[in-house]
N, C-alpha and C. Protein backbone atom coordinates (compact mmCIF):
# COMPACT_ATOMS: atom_id res chain seq x y z
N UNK A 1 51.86 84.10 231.72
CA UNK A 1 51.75 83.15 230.63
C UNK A 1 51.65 83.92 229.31
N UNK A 2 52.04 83.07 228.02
CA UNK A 2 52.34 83.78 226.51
C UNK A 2 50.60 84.00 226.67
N UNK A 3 50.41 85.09 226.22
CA UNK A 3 48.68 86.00 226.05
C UNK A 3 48.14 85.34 224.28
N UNK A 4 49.74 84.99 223.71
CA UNK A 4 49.26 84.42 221.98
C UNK A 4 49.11 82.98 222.63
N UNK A 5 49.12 82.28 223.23
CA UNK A 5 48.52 80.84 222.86
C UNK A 5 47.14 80.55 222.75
N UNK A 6 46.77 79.84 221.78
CA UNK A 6 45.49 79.23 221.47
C UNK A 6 45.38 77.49 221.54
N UNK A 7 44.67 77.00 220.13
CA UNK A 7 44.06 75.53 220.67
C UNK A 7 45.13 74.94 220.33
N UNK A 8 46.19 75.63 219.58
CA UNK A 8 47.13 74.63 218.59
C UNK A 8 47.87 74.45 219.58
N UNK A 9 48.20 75.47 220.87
CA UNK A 9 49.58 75.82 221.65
C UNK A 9 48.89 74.45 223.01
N UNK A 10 47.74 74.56 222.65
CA UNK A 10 46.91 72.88 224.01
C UNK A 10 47.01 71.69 223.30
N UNK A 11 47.94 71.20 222.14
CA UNK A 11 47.37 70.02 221.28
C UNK A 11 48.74 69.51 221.11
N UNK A 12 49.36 68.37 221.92
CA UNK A 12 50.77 67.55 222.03
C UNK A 12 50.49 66.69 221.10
N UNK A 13 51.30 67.20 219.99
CA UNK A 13 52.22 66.44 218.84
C UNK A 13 52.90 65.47 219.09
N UNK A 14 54.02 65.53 219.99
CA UNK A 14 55.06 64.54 220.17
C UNK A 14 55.71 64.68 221.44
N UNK A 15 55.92 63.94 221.72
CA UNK A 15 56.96 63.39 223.06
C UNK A 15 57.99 62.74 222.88
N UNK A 16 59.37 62.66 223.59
CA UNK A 16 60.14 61.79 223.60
C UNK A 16 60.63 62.15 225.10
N UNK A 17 61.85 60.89 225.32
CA UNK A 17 62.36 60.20 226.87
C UNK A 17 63.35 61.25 226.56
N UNK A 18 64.19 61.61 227.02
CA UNK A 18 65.66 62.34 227.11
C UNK A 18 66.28 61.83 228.09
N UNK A 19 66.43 62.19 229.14
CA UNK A 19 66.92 61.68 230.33
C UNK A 19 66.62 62.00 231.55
N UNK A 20 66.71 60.77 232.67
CA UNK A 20 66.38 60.74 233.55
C UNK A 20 64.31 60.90 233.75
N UNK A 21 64.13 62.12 234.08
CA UNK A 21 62.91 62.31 233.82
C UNK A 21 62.19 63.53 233.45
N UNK A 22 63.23 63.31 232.28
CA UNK A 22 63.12 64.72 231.42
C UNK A 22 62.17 64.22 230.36
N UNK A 23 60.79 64.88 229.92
CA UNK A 23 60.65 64.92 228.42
C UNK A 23 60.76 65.93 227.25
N UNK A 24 60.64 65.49 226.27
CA UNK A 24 61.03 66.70 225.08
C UNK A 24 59.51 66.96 224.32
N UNK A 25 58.75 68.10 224.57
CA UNK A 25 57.54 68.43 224.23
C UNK A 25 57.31 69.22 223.12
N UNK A 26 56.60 68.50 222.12
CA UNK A 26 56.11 69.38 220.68
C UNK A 26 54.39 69.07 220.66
N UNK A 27 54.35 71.38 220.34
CA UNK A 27 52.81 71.39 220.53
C UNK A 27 52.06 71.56 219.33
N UNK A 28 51.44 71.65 218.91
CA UNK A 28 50.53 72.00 217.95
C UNK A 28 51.17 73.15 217.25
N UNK A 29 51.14 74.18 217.93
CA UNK A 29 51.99 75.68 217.20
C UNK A 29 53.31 75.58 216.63
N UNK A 30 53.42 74.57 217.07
CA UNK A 30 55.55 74.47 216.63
C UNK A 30 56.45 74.37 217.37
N UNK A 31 55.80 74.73 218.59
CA UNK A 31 56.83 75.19 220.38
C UNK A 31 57.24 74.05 221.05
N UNK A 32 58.74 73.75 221.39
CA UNK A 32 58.96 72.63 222.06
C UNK A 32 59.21 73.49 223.45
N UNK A 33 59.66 72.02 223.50
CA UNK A 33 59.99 72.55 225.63
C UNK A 33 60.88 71.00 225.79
N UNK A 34 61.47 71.24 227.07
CA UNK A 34 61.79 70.27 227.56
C UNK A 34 61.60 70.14 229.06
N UNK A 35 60.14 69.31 229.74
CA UNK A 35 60.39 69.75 230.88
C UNK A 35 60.38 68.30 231.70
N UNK A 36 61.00 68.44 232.67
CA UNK A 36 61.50 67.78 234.35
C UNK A 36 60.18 67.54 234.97
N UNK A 37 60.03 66.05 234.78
CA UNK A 37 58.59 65.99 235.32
C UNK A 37 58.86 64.93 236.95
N UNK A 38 60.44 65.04 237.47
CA UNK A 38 60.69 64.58 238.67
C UNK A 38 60.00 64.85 239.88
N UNK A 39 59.80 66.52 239.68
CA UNK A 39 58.93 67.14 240.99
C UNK A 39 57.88 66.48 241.56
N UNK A 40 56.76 66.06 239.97
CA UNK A 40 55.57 66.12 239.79
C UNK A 40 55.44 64.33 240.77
N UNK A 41 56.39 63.49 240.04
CA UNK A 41 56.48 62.15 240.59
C UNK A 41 57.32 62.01 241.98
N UNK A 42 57.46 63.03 242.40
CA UNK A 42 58.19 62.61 243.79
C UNK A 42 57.31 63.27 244.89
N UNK A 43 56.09 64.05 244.00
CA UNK A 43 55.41 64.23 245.17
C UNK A 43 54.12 63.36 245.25
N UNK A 44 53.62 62.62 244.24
CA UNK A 44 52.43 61.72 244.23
C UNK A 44 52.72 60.15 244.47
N UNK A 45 52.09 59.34 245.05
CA UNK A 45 52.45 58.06 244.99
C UNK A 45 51.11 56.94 244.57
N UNK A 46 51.27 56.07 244.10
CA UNK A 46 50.59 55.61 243.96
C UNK A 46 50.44 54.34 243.05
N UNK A 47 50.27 53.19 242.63
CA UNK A 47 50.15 52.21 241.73
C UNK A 47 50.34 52.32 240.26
N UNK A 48 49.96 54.01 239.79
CA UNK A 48 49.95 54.55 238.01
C UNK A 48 51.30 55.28 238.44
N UNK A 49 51.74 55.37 239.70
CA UNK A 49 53.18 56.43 239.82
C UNK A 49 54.50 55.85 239.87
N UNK A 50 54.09 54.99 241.01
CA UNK A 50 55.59 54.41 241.90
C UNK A 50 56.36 53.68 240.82
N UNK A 51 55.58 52.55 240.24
CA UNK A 51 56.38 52.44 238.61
C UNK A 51 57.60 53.05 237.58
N UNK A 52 56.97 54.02 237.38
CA UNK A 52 57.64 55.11 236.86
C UNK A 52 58.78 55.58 237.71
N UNK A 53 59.20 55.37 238.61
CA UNK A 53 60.64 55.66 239.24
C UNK A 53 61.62 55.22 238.86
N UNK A 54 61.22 53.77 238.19
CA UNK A 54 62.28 53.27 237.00
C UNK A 54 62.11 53.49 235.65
N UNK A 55 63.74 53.99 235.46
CA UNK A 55 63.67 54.80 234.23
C UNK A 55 63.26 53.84 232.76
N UNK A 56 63.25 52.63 233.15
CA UNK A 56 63.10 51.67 232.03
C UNK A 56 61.14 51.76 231.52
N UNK A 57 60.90 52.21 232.97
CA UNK A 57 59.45 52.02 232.58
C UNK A 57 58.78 53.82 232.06
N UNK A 58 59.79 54.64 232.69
CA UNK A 58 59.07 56.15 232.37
C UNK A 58 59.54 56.03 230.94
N UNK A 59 60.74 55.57 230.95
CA UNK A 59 60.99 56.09 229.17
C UNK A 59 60.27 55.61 228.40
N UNK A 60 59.25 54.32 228.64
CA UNK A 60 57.95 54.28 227.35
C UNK A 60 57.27 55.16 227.36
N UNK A 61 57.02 56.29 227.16
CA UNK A 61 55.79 57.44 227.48
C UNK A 61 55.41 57.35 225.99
N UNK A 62 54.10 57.80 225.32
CA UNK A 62 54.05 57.68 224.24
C UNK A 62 52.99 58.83 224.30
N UNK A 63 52.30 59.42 223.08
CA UNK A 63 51.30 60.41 223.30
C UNK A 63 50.00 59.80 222.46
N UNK A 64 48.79 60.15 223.15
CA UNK A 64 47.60 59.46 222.94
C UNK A 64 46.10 60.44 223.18
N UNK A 65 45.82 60.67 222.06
CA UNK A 65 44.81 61.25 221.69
C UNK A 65 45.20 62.99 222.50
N UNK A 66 46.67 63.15 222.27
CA UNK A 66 47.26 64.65 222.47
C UNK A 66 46.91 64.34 224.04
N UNK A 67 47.49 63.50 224.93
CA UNK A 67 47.75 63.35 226.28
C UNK A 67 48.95 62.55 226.57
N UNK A 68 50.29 63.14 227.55
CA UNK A 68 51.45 62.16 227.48
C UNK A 68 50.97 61.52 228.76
N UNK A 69 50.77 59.83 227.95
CA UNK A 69 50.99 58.64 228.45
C UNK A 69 51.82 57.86 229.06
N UNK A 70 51.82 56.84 230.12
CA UNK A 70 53.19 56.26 230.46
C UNK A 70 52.27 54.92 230.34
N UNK A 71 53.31 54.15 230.47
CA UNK A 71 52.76 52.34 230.40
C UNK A 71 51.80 51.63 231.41
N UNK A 72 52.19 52.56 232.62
CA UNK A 72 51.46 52.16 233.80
C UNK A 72 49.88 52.99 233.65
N UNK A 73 49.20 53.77 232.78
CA UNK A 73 48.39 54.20 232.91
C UNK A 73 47.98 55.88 233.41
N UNK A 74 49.07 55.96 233.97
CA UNK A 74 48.97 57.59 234.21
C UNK A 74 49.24 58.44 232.89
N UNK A 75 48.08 59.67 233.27
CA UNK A 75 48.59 60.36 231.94
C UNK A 75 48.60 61.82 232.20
N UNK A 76 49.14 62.77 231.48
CA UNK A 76 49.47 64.16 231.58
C UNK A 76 48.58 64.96 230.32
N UNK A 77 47.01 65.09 231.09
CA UNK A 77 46.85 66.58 229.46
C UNK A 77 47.89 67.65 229.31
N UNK A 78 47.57 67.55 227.48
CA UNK A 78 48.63 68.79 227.01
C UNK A 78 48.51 70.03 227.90
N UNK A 79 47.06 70.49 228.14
CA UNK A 79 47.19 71.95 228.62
C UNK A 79 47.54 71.62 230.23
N UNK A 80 47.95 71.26 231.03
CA UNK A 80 48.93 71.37 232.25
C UNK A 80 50.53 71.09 232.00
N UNK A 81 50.58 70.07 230.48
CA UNK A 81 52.08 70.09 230.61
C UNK A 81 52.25 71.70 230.13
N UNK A 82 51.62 72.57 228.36
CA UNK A 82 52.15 73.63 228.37
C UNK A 82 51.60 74.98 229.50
N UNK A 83 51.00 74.56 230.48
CA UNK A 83 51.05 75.57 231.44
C UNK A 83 52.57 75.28 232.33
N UNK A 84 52.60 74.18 232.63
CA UNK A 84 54.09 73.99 233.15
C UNK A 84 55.44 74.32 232.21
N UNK A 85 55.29 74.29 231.16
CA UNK A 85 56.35 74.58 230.29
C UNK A 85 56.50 76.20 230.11
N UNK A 86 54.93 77.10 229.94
CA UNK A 86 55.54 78.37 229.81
C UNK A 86 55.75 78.61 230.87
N UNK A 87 55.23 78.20 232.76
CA UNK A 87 56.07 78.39 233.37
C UNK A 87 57.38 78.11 233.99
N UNK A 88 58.20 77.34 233.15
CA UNK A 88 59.65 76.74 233.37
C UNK A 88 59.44 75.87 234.22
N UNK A 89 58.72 75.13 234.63
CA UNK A 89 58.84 73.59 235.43
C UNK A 89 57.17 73.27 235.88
N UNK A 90 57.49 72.46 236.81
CA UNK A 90 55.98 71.80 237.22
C UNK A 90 55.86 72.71 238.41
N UNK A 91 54.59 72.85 238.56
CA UNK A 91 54.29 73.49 239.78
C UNK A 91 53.20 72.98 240.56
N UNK A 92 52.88 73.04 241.64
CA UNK A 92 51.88 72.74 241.99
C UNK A 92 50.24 73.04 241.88
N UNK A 93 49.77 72.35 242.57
CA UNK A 93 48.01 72.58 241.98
C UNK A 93 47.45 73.78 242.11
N UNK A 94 48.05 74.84 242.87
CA UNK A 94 47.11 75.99 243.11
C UNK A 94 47.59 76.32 242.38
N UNK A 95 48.99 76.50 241.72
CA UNK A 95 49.68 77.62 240.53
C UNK A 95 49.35 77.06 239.86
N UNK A 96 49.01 75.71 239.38
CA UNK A 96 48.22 75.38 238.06
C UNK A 96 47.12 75.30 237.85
N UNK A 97 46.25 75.18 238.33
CA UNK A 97 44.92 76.00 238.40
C UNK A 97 45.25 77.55 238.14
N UNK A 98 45.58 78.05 238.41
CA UNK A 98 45.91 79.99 238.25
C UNK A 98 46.46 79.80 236.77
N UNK A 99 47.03 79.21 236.68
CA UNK A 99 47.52 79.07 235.35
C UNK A 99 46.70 78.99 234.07
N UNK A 100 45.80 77.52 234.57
CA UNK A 100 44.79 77.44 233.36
C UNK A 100 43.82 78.51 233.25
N UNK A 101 43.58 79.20 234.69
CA UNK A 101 42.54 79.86 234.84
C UNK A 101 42.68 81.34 233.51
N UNK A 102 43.72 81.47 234.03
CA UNK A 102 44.47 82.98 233.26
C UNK A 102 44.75 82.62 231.24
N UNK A 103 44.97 80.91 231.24
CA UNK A 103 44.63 81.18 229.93
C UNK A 103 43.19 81.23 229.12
N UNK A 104 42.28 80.08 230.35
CA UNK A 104 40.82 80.56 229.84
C UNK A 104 39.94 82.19 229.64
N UNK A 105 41.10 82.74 230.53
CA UNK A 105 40.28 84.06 230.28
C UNK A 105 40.90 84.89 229.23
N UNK A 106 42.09 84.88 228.90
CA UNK A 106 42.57 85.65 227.96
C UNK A 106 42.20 84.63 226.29
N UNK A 107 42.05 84.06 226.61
CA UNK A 107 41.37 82.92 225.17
C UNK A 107 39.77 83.23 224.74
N UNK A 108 39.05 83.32 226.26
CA UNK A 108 37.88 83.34 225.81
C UNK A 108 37.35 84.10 227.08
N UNK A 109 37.55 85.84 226.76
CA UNK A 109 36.95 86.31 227.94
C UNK A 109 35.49 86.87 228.47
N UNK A 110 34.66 86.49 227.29
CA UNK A 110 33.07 86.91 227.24
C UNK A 110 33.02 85.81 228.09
N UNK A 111 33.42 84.00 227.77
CA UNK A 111 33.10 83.10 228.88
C UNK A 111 33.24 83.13 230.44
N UNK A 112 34.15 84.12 230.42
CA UNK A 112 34.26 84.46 232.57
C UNK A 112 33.83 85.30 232.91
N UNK A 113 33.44 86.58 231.75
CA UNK A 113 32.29 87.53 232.35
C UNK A 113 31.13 87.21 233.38
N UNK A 114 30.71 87.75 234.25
CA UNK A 114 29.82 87.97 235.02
C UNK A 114 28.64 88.05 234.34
């Protein structure tokens, strides 16, 4: 993961639909992305998910208090979408956990000291 991100690079500016179930991500620092959040919904199911398989309903996503929102209630914090973005797609929970883990420590490493 980028070793320069800070609070600005965890703080979602903007979202938009692109296609299919692509979004277009702007962070705090200036950095977009565009990432494929198909993986993420084809492996969870559920009442805030199954919804969202139609594209009429994912493409309302909107961003809310710097968390991307969908209509049905599910929502995405910024810092897992840009851990998924500097790593080029979604990944699963143990690599994202490792993920956040590695930016809490290079952000703030007196806090994981022993």
């Amino acid at each position: 993961m980028n070793k320069l991100l800070n609070e600005k690079s965890f703080r979602l500016v903007s979202a938009n639909w692109l296609q299919d179930f692509i979004v277009h991500l702007e962070f705090g620092d200036g950095k977009e992305f565009d990432l494929d959040l198909s993986v993420d919904l084809n492996r969870i199911h559920g009442p805030l998910v199954d919804p969202l398989r139609d594209k009429s309903v994912f493409s309302k996503l909107r961003v809310e208090y710097g968390a991307l929102v969908f209509p049905t209630g599910l929502d995405y914090g910024a810092d897992i979408l840009r851990c998924w973005c500097e790593n080029g797609s979604v990944s699963d929970q143990e690599q994202t956990d490792l993920m956040a883990a590695q930016y809490l420590f290079l952000s703030h490493p007196s806090s994981c000291a022993a």
